[in-house]
Protein backbone atom coordinates (compact mmCIF):
# COMPACT_ATOMS: atom_id res chain seq x y z
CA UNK A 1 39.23 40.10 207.13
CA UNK A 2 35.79 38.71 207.70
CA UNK A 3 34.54 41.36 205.12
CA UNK A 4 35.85 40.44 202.30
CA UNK A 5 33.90 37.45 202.74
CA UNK A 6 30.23 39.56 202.10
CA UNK A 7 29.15 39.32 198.68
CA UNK A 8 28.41 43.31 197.03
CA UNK A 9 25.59 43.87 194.83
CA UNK A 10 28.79 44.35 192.61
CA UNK A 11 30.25 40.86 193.38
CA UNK A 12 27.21 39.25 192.67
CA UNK A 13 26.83 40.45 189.67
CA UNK A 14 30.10 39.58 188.51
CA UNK A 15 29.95 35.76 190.25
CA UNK A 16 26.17 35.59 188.70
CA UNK A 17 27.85 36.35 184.89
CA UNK A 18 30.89 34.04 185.58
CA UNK A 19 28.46 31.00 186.33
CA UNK A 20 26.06 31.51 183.79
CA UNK A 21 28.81 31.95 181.15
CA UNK A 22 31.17 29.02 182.12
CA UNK A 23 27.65 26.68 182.20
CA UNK A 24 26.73 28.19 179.00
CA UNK A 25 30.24 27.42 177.53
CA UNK A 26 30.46 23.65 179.05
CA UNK A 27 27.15 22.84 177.63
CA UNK A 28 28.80 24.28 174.51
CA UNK A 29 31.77 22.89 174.05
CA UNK A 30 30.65 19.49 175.40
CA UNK A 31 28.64 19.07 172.58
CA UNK A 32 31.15 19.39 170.66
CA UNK A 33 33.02 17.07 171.94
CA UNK A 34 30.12 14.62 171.69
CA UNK A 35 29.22 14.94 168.25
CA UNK A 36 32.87 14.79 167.50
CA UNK A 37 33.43 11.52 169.24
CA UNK A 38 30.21 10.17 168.01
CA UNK A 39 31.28 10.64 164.39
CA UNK A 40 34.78 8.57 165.21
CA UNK A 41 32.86 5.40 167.17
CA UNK A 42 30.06 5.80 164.99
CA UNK A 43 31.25 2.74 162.70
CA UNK A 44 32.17 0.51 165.93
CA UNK A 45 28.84 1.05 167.36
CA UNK A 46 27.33 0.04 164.05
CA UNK A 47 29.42 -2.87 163.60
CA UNK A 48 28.96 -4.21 167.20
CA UNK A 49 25.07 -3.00 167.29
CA UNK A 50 25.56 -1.45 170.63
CA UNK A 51 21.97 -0.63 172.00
CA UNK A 52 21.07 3.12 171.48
CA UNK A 53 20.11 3.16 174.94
CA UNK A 54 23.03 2.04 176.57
CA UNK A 55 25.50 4.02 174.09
CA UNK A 56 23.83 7.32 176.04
CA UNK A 57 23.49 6.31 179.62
CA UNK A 58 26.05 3.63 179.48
CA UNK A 59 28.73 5.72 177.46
CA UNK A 60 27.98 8.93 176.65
CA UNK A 61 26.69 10.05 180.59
CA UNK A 62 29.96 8.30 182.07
CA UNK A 63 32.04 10.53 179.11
CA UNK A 64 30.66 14.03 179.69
CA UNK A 65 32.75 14.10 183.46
CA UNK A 66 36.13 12.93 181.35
CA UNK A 67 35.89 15.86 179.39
CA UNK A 68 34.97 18.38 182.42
CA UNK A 69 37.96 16.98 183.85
CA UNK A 70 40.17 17.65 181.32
CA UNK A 71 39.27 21.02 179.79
CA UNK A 72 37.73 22.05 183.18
CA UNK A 73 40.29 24.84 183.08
CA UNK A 74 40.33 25.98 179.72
CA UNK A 75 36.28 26.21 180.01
CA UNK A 76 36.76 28.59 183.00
CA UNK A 77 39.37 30.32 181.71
CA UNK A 78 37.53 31.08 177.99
CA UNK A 79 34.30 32.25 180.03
CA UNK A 80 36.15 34.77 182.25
CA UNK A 81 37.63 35.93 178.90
CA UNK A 82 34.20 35.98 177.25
CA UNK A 83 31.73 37.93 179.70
CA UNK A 84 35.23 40.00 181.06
CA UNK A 85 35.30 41.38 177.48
CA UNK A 86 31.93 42.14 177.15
CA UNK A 87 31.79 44.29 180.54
CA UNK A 88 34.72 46.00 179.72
CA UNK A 89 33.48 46.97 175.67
CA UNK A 90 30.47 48.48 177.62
CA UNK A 91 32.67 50.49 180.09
CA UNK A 92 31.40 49.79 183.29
CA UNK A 93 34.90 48.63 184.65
CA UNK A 94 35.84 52.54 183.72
CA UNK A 95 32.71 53.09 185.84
CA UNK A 96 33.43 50.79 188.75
CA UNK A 97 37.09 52.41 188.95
CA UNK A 98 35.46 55.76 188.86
CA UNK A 99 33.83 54.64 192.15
CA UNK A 100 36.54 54.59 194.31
CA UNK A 101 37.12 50.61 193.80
CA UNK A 102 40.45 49.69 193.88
CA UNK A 103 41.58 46.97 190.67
CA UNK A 104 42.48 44.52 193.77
CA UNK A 105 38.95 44.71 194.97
CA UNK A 106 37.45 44.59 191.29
CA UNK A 107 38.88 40.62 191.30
CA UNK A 108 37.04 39.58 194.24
CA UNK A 109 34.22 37.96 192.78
CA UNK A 110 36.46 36.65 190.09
CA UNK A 111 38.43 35.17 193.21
CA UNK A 112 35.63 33.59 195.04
CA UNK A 113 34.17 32.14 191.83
CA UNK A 114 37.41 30.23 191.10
CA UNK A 115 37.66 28.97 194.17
CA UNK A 116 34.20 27.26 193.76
CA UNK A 117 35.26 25.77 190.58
CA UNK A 118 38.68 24.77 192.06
CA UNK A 119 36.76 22.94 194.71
CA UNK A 120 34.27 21.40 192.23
CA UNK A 121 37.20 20.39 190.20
CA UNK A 122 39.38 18.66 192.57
CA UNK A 123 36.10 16.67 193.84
CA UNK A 124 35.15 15.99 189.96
CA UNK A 125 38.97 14.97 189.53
CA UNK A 126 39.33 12.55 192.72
CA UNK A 127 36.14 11.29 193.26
CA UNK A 128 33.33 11.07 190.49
CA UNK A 129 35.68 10.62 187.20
CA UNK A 130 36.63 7.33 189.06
CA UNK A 131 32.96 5.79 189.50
CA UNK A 132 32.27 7.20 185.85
CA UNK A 133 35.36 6.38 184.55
CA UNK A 134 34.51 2.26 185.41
CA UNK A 135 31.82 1.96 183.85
CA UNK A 136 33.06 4.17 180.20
CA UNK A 137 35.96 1.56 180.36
CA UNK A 138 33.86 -1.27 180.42
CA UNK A 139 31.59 0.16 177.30
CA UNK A 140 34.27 0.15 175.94
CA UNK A 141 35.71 -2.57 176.20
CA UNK A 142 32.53 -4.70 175.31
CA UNK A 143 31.35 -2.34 172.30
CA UNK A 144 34.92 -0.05 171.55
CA UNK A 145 37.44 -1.84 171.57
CA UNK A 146 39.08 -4.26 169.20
CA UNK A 147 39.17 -7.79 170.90
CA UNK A 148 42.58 -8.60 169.48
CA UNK A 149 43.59 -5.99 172.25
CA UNK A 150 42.53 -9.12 174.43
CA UNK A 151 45.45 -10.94 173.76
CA UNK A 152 49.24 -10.19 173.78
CA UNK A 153 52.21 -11.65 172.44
CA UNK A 154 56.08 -11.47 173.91
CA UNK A 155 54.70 -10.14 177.82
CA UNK A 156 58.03 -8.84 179.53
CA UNK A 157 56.98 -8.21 183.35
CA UNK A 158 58.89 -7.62 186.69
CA UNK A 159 56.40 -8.84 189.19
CA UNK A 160 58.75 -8.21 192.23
CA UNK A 161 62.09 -7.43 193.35
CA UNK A 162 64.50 -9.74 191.25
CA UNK A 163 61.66 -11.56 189.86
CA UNK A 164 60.97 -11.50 186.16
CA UNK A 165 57.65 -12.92 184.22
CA UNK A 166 57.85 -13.96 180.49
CA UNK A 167 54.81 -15.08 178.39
CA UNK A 168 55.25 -15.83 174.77
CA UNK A 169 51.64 -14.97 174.47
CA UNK A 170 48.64 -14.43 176.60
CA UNK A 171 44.51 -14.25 176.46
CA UNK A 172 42.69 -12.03 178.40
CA UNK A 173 39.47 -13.76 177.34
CA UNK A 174 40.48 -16.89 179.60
CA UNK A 175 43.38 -15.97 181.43
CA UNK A 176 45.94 -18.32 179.45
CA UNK A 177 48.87 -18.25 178.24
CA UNK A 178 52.05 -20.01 176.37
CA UNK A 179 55.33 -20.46 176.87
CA UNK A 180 56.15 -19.13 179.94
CA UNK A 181 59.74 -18.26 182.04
CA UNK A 182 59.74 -17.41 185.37
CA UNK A 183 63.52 -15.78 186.55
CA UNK A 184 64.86 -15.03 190.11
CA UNK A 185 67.69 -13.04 190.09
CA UNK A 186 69.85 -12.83 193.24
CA UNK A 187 71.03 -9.32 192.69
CA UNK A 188 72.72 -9.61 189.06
CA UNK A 189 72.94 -13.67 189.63
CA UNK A 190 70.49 -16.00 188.27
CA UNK A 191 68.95 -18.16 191.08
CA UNK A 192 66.23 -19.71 189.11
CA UNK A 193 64.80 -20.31 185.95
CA UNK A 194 61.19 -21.87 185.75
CA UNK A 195 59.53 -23.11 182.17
CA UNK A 196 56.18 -24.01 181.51
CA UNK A 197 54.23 -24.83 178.05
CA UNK A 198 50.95 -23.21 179.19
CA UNK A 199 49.59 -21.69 182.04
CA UNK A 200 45.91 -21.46 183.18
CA UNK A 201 44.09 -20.58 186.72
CA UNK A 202 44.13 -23.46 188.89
CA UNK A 203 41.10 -24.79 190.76
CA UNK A 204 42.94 -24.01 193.87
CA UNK A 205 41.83 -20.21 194.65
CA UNK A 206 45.03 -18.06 194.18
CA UNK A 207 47.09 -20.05 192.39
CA UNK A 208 48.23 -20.78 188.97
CA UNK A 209 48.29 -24.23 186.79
CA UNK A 210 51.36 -24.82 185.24
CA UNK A 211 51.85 -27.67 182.40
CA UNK A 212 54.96 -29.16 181.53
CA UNK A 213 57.14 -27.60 184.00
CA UNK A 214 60.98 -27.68 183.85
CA UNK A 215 62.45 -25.99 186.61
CA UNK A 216 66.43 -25.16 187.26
CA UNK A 217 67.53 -24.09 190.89
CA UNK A 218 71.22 -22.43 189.97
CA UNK A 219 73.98 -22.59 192.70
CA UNK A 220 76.88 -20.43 193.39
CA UNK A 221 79.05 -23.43 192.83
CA UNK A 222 77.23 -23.51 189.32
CA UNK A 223 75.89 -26.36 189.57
CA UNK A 224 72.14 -26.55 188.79
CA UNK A 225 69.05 -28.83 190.26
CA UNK A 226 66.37 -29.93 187.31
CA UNK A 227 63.02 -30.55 188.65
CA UNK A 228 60.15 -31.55 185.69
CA UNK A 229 56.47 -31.72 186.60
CA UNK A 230 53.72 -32.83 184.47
CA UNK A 231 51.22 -30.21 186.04
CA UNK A 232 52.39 -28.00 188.69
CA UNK A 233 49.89 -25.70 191.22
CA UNK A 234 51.98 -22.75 192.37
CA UNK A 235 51.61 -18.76 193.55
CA UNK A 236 52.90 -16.61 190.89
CA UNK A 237 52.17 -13.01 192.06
CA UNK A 238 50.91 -10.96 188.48
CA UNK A 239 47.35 -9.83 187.82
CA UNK A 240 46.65 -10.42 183.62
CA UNK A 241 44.57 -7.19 183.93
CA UNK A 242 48.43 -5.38 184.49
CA UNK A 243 48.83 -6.71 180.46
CA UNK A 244 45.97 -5.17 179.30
CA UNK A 245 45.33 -1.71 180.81
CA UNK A 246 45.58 1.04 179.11
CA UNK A 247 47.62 4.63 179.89
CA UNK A 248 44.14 6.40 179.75
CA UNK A 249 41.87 3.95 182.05
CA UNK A 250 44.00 5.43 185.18
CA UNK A 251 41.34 7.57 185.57
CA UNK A 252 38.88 4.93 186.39
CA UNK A 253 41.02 5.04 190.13
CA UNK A 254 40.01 7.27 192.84
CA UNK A 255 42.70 8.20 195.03
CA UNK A 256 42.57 5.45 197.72
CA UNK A 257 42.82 2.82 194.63
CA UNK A 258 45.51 4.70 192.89
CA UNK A 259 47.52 4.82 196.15
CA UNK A 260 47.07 1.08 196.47
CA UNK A 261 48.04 0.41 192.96
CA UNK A 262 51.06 2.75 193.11
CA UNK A 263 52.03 1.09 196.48
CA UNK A 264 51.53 -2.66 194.99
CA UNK A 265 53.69 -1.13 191.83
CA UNK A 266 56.22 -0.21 194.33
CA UNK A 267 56.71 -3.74 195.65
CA UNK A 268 57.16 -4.83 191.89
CA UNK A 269 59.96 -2.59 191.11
CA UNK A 270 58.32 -1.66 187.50
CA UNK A 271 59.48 1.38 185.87
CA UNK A 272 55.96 2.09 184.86
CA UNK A 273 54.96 3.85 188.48
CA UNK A 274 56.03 7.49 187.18
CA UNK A 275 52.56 7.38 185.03
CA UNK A 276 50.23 6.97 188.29
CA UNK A 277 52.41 8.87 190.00
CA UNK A 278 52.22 11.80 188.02
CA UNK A 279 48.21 11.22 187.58
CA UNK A 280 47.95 11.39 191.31
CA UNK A 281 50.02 14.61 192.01
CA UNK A 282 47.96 15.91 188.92
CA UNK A 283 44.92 15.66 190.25
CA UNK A 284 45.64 17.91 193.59
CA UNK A 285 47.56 20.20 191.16
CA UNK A 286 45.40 20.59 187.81
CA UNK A 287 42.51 22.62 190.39
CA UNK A 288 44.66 25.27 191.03
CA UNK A 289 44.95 26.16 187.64
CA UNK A 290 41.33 27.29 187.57
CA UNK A 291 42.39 29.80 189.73
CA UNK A 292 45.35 30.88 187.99
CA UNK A 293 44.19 30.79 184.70
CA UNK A 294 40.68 33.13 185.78
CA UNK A 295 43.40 35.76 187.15
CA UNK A 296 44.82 35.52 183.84
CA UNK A 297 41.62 35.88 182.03
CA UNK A 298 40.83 38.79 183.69
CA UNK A 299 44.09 40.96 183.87
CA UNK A 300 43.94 39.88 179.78
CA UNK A 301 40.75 41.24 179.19
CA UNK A 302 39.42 43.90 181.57
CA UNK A 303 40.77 46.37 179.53
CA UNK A 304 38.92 48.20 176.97
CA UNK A 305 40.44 47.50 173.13
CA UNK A 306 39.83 48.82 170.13
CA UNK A 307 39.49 45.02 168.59
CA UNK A 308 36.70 44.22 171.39
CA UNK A 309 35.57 40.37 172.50
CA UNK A 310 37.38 39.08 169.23
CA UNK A 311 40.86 40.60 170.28
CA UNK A 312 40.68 39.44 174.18
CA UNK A 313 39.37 35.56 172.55
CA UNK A 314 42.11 35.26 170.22
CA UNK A 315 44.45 36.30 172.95
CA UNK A 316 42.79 33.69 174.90
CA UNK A 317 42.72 30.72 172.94
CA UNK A 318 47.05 31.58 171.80
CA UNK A 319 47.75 30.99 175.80
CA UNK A 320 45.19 28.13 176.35
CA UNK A 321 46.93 26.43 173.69
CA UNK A 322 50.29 27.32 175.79
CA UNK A 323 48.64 26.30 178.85
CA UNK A 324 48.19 22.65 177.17
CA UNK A 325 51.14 22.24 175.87
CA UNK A 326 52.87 23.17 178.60
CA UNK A 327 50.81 21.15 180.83
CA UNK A 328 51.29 18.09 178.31
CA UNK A 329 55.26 18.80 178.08
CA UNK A 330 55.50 18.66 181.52
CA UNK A 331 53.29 15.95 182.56
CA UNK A 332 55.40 13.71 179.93
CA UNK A 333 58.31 14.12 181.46
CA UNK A 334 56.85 13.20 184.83
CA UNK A 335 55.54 9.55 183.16
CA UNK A 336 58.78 8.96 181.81
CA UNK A 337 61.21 9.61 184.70
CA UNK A 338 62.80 12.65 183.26
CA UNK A 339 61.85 14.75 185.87
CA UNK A 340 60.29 14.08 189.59
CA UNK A 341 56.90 13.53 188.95
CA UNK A 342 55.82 16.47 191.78
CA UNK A 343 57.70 18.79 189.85
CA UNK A 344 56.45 18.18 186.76
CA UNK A 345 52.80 18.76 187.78
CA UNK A 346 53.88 21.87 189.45
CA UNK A 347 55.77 23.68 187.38
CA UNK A 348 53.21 24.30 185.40
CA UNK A 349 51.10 25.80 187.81
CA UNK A 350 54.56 28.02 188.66
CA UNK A 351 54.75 29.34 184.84
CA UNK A 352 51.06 30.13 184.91
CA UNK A 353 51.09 31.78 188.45
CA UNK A 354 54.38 34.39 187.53
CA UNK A 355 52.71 34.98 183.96
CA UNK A 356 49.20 36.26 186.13
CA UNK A 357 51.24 37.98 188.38
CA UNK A 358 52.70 40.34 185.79
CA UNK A 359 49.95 40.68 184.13
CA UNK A 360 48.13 41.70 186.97
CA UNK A 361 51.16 43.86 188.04
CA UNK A 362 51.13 45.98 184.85
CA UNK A 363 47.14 45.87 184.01
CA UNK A 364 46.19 49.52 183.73
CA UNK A 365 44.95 50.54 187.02
């Protein structure tokens, strides 16, 4: 067992091609992705004069691990596709089976290199997208996005168990708002119904300034107890940034965070918590596909074809546009609530890991 653990002159030759090609393809198609979201902000920067500086080192450095993390997969899996091809237009798989070396064996370095990217991924995924993620979002948010974004009109929000938060309209900029309802609800009963005009932070740390308060207690008997304040100090449990965050900035968690959000989402009852929960299944799923998709990429195009590179890349690109719609499909229905948000992360993995299988069942050995 502890042998197939020592590298070949072989297996380093392979692992030494699958490196420099998946490097050479990330620098690649990362510029791509640049340029192409350069051309798209382009106008904002101009308009907002963000500093050249700080659209590269601010933006553009806190961008590039996004993208690994999302087309990590795809990157690894075009590579193995790439040099595979190559080798195999040259014959020296032919050669290598000629050998003695069984087709089994011949994936070994193809093995061990996944599992170096798997690792890399998950770490990329859980643990440095986060940090970079932050400080992307707050570019953004200071030279991206539109600052009517910054306020919202006709807020729905259950806050906790039975309790419902209403704001006709709300600013981000200084965390007021008009026209709010507060609503307990006793199972399907009303309990009580709180107005306010406006509502602002208090000076009391914590708490919230309500003006011109009405509030009704409701009791069984139907009978109902009218308080009215002219200012009113009180704990209402909401955090305005919950208004305002977008689907995408749940990257900008790390796992620790996004457990503590998902648990605090928990207590609120919101329907919403299938989107983080999905994103944090996905991120312990979404490495293994690295090593799924390389076994695919290599029991696609190991074998010699009369078509060449072109043949095995066309191949390749058809399933990694499968592979992202499937992915996307599946992860959809995990943010909605159609389907338990573990299985939806892991069934694609599942497809993927039956389709390698037969393909590296009926490979010509």
């Amino acid at each position: 067992m502890l042998n197939w653990f020592k590298l070949t002159t072989y297996d380093k030759y392979i692992l030494g091609k699958f490196m420099k090609t998946f490097i050479v393809m990330l620098s690649l198609f990362t510029v791509i992705i640049v340029i192409f979201d350069l051309a798209e902000k382009l106008e904002d920067f101009t308009q907002k004069q963000a500093p050249i500086g700080l659209i590269i080192t601010g933006y553009y450095l806190n961008f590039i691990p996004t993208i690994l993390n999302q087309f990590s997969a795809i990157f690894v899996f075009l590579s193995v596709i790439f040099f595979t091809s190559q080798l195999a237009s040259r014959s020296e798989f032919i050669a290598v089976l000629a050998s003695g070396v069984s087709f089994k064996r011949m994936m070994k370095p193809y093995v061990v290199g996944a599992v170096i990217l798997l690792i890399g991924t998950y770490m990329l995924n859980s643990w440095l997208v986060p940090v970079t993620d932050k400080k992307r979002v707050a570019f953004e948010t200071k030279w991206v996005r539109n600052t009517s974004s910054e306020y919202k009109a006709n807020i729905h929000q259950q806050i906790q168990p039975g309790v419902f938060l209403y704001f006709r309209n709300f600013n981000h900029v200084d965390s007021t708002g008009q026209h709010v309802v507060l609503q307990t609800f006793d199972s399907t009963r009303l309990t009580s119904r709180l107005y306010a005009v406006s509502i602002r932070p208090s000076r009391f740390k914590g708490k919230w300034e309500l003006v011109n308060v009405v509030h009704k207690d409701f009791a069984e008997d139907g009978s109902q107890k009218i308080s009215k304040y002219t200012a009113l100090d009180t704990v209402i449990r909401f955090d305005p940034k919950d208004f305002f965050r977008r689907l995408d900035d749940i990257n900008s968690f790390n796992n620790s965070e996004l457990r503590s959000y998902i648990a605090a989402l928990r207590i609120k009852g919101t329907g919403e918590i299938n989107n983080y929960i999905t994103e944090l299944y996905r991120r312990f799923s979404a490495p293994f596909a690295v090593l799924l998709l390389t076994l695919i990429g290599f029991a696609v195009s190991a074998r010699k074809t009369r078509g060449g590179v072109g043949v095995h890349l066309g191949k390749g690109i058809l399933i990694s546009f499968l592979y992202l719609f499937i992915i996307k499909t599946f992860n959809t229905y995990g943010a909605q609530g159609s389907m338990m948000p573990l299985l939806a992360v892991w069934i694609p993995n599942l497809i993927f890991g039956l389709i390698a299988w037969w393909l590296i069942f009926t490979a010509p050995k």
